[in-house]
C-alpha atoms as a PDB file:
ATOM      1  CA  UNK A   1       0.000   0.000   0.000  1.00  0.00           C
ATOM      2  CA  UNK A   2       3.101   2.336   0.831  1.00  0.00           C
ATOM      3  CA  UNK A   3       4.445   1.710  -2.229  1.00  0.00           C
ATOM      4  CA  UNK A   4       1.427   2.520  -4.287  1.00  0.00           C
ATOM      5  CA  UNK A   5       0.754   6.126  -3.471  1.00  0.00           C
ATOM      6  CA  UNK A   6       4.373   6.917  -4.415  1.00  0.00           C
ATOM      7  CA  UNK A   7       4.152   5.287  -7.563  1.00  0.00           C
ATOM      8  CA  UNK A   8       1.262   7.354  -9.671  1.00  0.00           C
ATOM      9  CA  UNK A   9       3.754  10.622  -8.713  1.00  0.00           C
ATOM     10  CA  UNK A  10       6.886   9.321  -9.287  1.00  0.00           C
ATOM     11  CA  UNK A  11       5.325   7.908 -12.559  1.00  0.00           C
ATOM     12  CA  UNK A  12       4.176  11.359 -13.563  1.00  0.00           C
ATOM     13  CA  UNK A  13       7.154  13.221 -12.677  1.00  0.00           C
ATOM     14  CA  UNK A  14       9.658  11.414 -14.461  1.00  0.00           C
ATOM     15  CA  UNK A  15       7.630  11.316 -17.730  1.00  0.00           C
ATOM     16  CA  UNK A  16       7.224  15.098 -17.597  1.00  0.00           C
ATOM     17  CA  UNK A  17      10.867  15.150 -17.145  1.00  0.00           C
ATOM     18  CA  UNK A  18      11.646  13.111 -20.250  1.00  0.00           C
ATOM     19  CA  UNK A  19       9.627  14.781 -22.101  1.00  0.00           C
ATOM     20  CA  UNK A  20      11.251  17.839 -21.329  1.00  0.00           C
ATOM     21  CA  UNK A  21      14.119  16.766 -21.696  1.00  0.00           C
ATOM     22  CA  UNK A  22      13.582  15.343 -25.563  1.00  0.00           C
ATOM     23  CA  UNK A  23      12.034  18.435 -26.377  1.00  0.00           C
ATOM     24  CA  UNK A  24      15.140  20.611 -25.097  1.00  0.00           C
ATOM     25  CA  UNK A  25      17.318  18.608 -27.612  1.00  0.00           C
ATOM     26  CA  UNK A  26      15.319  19.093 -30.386  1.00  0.00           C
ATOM     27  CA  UNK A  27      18.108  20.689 -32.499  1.00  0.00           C
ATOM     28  CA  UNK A  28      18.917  25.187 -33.049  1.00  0.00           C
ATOM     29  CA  UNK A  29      16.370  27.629 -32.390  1.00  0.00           C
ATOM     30  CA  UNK A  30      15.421  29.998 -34.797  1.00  0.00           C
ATOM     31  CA  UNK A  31      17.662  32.477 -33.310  1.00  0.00           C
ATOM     32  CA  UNK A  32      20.661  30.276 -33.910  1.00  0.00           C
ATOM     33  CA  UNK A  33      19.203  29.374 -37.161  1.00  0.00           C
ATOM     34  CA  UNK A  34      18.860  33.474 -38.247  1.00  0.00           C
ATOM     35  CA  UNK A  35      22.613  33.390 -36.745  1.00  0.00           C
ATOM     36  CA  UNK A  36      23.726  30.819 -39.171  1.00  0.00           C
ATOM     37  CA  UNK A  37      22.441  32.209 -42.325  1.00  0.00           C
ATOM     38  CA  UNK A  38      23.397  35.442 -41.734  1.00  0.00           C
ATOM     39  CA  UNK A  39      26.588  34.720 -41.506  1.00  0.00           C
ATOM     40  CA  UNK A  40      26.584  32.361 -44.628  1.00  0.00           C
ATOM     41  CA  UNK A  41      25.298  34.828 -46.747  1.00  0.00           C
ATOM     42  CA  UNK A  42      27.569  37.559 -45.454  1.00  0.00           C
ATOM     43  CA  UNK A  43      30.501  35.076 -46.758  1.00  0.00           C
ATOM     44  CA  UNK A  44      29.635  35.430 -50.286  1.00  0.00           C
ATOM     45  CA  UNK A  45      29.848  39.060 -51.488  1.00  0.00           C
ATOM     46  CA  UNK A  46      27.582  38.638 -54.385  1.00  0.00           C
ATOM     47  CA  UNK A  47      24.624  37.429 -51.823  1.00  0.00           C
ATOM     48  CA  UNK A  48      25.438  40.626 -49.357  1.00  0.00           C
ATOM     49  CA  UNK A  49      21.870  42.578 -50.553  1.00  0.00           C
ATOM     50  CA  UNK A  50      19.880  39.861 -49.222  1.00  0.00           C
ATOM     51  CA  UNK A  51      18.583  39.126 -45.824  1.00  0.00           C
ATOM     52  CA  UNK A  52      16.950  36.726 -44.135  1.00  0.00           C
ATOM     53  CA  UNK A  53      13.835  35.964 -41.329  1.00  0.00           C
ATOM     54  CA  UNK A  54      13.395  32.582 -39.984  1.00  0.00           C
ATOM     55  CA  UNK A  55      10.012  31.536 -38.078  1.00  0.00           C
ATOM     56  CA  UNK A  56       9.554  27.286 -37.206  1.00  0.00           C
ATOM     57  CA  UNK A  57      13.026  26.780 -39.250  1.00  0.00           C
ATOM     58  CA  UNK A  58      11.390  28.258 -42.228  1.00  0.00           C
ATOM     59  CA  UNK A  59      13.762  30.743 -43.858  1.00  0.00           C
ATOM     60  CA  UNK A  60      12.114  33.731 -45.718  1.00  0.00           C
ATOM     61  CA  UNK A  61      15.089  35.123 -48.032  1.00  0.00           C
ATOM     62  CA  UNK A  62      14.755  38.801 -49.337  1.00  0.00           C
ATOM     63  CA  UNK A  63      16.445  41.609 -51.056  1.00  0.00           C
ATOM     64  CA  UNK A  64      18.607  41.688 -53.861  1.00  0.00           C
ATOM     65  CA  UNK A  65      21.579  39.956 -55.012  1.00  0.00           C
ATOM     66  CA  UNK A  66      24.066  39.969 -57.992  1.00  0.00           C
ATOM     67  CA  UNK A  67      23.692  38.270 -60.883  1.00  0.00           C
ATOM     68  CA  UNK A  68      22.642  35.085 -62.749  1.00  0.00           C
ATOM     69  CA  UNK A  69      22.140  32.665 -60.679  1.00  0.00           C
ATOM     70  CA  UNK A  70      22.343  34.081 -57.165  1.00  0.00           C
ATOM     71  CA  UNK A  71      19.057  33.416 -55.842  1.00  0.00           C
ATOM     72  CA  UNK A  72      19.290  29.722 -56.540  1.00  0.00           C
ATOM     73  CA  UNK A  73      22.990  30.213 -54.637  1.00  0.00           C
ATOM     74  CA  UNK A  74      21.521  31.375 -51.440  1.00  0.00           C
ATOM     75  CA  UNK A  75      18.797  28.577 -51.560  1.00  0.00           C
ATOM     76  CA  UNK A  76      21.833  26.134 -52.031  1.00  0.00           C
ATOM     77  CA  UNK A  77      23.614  27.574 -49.414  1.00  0.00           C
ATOM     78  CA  UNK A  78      20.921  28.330 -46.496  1.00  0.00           C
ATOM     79  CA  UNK A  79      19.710  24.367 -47.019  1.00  0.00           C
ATOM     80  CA  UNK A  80      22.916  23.075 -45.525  1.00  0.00           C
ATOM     81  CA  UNK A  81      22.883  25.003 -42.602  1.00  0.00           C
ATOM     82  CA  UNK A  82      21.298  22.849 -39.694  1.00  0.00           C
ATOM     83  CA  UNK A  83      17.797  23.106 -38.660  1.00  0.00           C
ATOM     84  CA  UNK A  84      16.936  24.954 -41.868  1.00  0.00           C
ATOM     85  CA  UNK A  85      13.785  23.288 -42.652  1.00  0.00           C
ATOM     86  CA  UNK A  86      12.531  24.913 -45.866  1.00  0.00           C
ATOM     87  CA  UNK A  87      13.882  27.960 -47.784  1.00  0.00           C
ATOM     88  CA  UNK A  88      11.439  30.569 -49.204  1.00  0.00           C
ATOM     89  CA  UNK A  89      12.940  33.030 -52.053  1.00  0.00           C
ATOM     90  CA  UNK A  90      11.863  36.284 -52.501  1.00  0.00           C
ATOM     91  CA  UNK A  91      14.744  37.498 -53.625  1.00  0.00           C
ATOM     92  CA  UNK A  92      15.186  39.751 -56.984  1.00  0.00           C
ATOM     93  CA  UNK A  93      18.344  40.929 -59.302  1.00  0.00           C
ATOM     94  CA  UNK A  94      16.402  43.421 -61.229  1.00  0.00           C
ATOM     95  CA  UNK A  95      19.367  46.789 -60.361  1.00  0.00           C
ATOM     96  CA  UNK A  96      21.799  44.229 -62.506  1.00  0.00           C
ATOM     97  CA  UNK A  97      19.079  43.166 -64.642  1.00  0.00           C
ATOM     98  CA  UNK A  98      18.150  46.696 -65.554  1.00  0.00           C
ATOM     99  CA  UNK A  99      21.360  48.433 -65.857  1.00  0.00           C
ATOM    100  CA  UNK A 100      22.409  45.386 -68.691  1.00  0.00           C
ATOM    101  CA  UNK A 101      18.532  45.721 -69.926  1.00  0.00           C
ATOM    102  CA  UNK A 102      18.972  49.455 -69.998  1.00  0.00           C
ATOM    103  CA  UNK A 103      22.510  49.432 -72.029  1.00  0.00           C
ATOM    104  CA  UNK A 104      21.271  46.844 -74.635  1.00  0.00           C
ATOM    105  CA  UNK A 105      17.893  48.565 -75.018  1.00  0.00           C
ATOM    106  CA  UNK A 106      20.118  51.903 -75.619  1.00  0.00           C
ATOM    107  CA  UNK A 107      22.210  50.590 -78.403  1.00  0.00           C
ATOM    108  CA  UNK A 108      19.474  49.217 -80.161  1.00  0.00           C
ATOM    109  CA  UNK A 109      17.016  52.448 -79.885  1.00  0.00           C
ATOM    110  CA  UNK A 110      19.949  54.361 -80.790  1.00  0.00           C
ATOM    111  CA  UNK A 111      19.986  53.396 -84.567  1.00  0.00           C
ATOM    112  CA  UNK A 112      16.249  54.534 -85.035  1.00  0.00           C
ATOM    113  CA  UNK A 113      16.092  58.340 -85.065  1.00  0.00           C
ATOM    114  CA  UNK A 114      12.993  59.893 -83.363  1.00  0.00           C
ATOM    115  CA  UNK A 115      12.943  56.476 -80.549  1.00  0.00           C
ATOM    116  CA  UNK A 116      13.401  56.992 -76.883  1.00  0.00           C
ATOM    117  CA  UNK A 117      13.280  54.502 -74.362  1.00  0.00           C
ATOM    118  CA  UNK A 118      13.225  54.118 -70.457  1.00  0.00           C
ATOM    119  CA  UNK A 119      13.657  51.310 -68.680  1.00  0.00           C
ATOM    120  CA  UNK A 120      12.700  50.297 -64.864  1.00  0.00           C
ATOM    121  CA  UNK A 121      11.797  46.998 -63.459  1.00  0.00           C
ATOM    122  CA  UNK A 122      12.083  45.508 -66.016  1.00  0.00           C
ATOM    123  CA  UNK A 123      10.252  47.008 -68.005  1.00  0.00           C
ATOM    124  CA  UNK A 124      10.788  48.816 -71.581  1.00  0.00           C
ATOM    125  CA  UNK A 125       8.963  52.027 -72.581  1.00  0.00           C
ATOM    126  CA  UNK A 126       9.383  53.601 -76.191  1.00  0.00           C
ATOM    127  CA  UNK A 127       8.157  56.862 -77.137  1.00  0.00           C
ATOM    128  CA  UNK A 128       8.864  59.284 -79.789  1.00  0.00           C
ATOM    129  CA  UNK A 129       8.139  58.815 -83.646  1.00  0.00           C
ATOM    130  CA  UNK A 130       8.746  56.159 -85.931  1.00  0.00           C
ATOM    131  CA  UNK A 131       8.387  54.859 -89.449  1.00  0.00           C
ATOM    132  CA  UNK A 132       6.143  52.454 -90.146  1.00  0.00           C
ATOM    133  CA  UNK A 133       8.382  49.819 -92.061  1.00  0.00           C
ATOM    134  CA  UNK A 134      10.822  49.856 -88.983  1.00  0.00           C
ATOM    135  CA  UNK A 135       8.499  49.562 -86.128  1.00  0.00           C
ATOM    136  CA  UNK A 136       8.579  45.371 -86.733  1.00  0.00           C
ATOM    137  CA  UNK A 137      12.435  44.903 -86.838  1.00  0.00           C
ATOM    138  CA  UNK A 138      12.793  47.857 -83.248  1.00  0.00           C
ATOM    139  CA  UNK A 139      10.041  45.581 -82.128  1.00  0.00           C
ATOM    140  CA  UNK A 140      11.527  42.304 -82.885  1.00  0.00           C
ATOM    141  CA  UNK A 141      15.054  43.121 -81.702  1.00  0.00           C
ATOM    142  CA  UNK A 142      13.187  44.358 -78.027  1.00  0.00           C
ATOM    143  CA  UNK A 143      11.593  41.568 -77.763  1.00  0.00           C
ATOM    144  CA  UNK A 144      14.395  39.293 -78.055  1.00  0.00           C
ATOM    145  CA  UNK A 145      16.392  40.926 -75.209  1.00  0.00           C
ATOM    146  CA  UNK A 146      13.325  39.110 -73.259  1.00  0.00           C
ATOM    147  CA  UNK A 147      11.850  42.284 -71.195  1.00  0.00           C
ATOM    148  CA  UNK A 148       9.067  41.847 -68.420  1.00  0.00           C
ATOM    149  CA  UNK A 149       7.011  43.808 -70.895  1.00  0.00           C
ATOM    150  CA  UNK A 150       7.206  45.576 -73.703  1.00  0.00           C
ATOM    151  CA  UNK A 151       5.311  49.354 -73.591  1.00  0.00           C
ATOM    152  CA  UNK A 152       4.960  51.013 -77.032  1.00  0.00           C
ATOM    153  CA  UNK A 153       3.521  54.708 -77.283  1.00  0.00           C
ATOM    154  CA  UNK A 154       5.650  54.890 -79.884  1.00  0.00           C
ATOM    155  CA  UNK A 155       3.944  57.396 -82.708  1.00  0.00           C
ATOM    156  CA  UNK A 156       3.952  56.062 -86.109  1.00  0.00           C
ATOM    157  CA  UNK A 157       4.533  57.972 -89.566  1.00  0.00           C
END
């Protein structure tokens, strides 16, 4: 009978305490987590625009980067880092897109007298005057440098 009402506690208390005690070695916080891929993408100087916000080991990446390529570099290198469940990218490279969008949009507009264009996010606007048996080859060449859009108020003659 003594040994029965000690039981049910003693039972109870060391079940709570393994259970907390699993649970405290469940792996990095989120702190340590943020920690960790700060500091990997602070090693790589192309990746130094972007940041990062991590909530349940989910890592939100954001900002901008340089070059081809880089957000799929971050992904790559965020995933190794432990307790890095999932990697979200909402990353973009548009400043490098643009300026190289920008200086190939230039040279072509250039050789068409009356055409002006502006270019910002991605995006390509024409304006001015043109003739109307070169509006298909300005067009064509545009839309091969691959733009988000294309925006033509372009008067014809």
């Amino acid at each position: 009978m003594k040994y029965t009402t000690f039981r049910k506690p003693l039972s109870i208390l060391l079940s709570s305490s393994l259970l907390f005690l699993i649970s405290a070695c469940g792996g990095p916080n989120d702190k340590d987590i943020q920690a960790n891929v700060a500091k990997a993408l602070q090693s790589n100087p192309a990746l130094k625009g972007v940041t990062s916000n991590v909530k349940d080991g989910v890592v939100t990446l954001s900002g901008a980067c340089q070059g081809e390529g880089c957000d799929s570099l971050a992904e790559q290198q965020v995933k190794k880092i432990d307790g890095v469940k999932s990697v979200k990218s909402q990353m973009s490279h548009e400043a490098t897109t643009d300026l190289t969008l920008r200086t190939t949009v230039q040279s072509i507009v250039s050789r068409y007298d009356g055409v002006q264009a502006d270019v910002a996010a991605g995006v390509v606007v024409l304006r001015g005057t043109i003739e109307k048996k070169q509006v298909e080859a300005l067009m064509n060449e545009l839309q091969a440098l691959k733009p988000k859009k294309l925006d033509n108020q372009l008067a014809v003659k």
